[in-house]
C-alpha atoms as a PDB file:
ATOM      1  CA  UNK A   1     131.523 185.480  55.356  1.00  0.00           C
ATOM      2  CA  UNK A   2     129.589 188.774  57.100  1.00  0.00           C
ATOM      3  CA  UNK A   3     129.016 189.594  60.083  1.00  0.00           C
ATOM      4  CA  UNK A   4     125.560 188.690  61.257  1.00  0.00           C
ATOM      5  CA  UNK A   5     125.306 191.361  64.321  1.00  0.00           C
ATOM      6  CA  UNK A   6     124.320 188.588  66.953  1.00  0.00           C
ATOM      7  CA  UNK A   7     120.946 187.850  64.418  1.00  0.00           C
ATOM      8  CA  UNK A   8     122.004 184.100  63.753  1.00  0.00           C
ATOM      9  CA  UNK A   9     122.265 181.635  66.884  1.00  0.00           C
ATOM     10  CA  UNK A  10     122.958 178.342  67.377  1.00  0.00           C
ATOM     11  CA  UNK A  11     121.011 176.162  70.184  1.00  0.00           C
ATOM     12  CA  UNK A  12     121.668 173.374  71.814  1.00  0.00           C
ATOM     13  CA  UNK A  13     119.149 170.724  73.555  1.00  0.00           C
ATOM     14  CA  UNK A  14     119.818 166.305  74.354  1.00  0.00           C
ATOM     15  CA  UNK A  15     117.228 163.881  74.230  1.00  0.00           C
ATOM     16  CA  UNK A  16     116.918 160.414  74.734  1.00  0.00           C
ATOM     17  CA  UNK A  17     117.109 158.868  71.921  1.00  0.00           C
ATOM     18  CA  UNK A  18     116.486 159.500  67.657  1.00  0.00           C
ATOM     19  CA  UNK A  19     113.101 159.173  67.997  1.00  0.00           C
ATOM     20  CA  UNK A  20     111.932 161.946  70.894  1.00  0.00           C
ATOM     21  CA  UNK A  21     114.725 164.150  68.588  1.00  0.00           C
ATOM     22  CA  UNK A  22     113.047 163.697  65.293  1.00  0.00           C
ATOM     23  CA  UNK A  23     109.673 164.441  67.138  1.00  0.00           C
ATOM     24  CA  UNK A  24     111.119 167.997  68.719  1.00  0.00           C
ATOM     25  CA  UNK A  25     112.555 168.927  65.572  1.00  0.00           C
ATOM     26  CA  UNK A  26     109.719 168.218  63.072  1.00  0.00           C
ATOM     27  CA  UNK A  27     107.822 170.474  66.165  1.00  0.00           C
ATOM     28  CA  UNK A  28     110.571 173.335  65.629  1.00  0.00           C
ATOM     29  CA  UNK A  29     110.996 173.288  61.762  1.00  0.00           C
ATOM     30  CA  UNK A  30     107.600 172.893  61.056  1.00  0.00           C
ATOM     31  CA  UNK A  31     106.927 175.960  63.964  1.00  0.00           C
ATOM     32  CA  UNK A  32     109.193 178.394  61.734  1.00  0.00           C
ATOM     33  CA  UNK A  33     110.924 179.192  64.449  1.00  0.00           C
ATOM     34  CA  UNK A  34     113.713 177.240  63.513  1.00  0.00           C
ATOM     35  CA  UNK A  35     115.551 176.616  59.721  1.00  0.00           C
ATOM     36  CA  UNK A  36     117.290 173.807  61.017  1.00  0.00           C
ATOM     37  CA  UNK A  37     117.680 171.064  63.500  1.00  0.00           C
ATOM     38  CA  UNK A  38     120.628 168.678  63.172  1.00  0.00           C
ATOM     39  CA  UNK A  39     120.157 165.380  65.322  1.00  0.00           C
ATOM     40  CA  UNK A  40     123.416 163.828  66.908  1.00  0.00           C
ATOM     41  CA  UNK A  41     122.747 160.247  67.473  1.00  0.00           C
ATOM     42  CA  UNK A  42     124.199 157.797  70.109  1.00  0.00           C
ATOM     43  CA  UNK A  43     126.801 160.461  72.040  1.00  0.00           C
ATOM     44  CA  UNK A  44     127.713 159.424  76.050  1.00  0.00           C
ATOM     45  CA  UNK A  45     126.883 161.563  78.618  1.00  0.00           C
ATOM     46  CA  UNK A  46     128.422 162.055  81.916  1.00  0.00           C
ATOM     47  CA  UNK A  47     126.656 164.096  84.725  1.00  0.00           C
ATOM     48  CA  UNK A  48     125.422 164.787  88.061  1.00  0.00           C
ATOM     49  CA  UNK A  49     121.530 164.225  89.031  1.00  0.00           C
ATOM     50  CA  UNK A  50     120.257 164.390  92.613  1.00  0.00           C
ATOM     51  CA  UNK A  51     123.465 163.711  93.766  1.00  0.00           C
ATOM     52  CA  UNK A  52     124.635 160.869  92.129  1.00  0.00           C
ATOM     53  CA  UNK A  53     126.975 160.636  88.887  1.00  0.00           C
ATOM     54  CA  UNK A  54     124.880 159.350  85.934  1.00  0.00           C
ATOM     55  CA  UNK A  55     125.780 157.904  82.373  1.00  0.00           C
ATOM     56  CA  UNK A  56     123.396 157.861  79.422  1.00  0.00           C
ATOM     57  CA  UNK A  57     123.360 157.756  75.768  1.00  0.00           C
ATOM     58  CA  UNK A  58     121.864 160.758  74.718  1.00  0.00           C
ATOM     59  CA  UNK A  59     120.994 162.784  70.843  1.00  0.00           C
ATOM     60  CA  UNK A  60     122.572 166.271  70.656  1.00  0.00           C
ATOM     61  CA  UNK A  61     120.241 168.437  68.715  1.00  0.00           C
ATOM     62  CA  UNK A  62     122.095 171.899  67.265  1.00  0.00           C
ATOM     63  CA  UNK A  63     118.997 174.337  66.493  1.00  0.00           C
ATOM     64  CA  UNK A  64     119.458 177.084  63.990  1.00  0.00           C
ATOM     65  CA  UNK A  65     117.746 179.800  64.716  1.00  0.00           C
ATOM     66  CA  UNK A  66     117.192 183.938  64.680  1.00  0.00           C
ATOM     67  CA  UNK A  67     117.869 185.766  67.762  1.00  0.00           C
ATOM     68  CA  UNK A  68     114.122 187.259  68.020  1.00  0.00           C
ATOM     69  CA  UNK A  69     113.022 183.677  68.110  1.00  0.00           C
ATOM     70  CA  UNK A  70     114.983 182.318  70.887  1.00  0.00           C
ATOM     71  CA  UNK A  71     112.118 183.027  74.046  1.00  0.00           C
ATOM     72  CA  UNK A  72     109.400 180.958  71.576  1.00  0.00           C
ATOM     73  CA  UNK A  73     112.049 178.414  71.214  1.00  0.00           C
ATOM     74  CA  UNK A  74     112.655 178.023  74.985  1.00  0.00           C
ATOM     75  CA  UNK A  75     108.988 177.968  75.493  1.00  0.00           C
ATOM     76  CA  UNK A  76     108.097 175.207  73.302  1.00  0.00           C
ATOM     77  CA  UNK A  77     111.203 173.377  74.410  1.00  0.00           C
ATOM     78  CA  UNK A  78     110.548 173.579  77.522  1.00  0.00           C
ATOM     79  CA  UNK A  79     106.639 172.138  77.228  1.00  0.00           C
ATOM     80  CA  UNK A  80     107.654 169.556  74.681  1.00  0.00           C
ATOM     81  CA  UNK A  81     110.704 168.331  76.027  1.00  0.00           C
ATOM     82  CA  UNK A  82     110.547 165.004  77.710  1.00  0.00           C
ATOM     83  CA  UNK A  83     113.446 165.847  80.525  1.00  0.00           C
ATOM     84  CA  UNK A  84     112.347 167.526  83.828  1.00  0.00           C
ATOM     85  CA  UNK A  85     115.386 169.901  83.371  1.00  0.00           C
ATOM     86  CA  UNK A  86     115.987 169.965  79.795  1.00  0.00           C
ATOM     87  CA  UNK A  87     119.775 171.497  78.033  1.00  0.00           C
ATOM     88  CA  UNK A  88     118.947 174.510  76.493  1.00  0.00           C
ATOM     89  CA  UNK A  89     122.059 176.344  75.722  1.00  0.00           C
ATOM     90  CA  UNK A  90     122.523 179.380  72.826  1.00  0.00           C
ATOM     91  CA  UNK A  91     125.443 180.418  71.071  1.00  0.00           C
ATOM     92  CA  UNK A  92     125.654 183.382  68.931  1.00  0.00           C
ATOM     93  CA  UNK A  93     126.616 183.022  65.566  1.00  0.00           C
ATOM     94  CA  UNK A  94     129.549 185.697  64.951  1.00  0.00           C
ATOM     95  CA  UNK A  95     129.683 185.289  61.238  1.00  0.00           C
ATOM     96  CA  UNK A  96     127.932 183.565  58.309  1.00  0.00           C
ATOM     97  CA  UNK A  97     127.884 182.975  54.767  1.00  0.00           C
ATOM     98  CA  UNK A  98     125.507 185.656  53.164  1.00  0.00           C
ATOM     99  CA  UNK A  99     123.269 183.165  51.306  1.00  0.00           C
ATOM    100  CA  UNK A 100     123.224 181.074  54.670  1.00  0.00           C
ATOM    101  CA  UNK A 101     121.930 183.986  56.626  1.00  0.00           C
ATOM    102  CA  UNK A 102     119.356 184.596  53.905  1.00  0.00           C
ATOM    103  CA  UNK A 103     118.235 181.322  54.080  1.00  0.00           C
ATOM    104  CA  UNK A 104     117.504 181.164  57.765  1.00  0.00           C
ATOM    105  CA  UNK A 105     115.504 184.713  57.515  1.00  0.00           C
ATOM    106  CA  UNK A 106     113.111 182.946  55.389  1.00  0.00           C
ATOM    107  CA  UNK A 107     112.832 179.825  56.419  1.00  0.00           C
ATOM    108  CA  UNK A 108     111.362 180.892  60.054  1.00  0.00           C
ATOM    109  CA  UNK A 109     108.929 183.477  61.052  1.00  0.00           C
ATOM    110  CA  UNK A 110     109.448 187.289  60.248  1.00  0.00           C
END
């Protein structure tokens, strides 16, 4: 493992369901802004909307990305996304496997 110096992050969006996920990754992958896009299927969510306590099934999508990439990412998100206030969360990526780093360097934009 090496450090990565904050380059490698790891983002976080929900959808409804397999299909809208599949959609925004292909749309991130094939962008280069992202390696990677794992899809989560069929996890519960709890949570407040306009003041009332909701429950839906939801996909978790974990986006692997570079730093440098991360405002494109919330852009595109954000305008392909079919939530009004879509989960956009990023997590920095302390430390990685060398080739793994690599990997995601060349695999998205420069």
């Amino acid at each position: 493992m090496i450090p990565t110096d904050k380059q490698l992050h790891l983002l976080i969006t929900s959808v409804a369901d397999l299909d809208q996920a599949k959609t925004l990754a292909k749309l991130l992958v094939n962008s280069k802004l992202a390696a990677c896009v794992q899809c989560y299927p069929q996890i519960s969510s709890i949570y407040l909307w306009m003041g009332e306590v909701c429950e839906d099934q939801e996909v978790i999508l974990h986006i692997k990305c570079l730093q440098k990439h991360i405002p494109k990412l919330e852009k595109l998100i954000e305008n392909h996304h079919p939530y009004d206030t879509p989960e956009l969360i990023a997590l920095p990526i302390d430390q990685s496997s060398e080739p793994y780093l690599d990997w995601i360097k060349t695999s998205t934009q420069p």
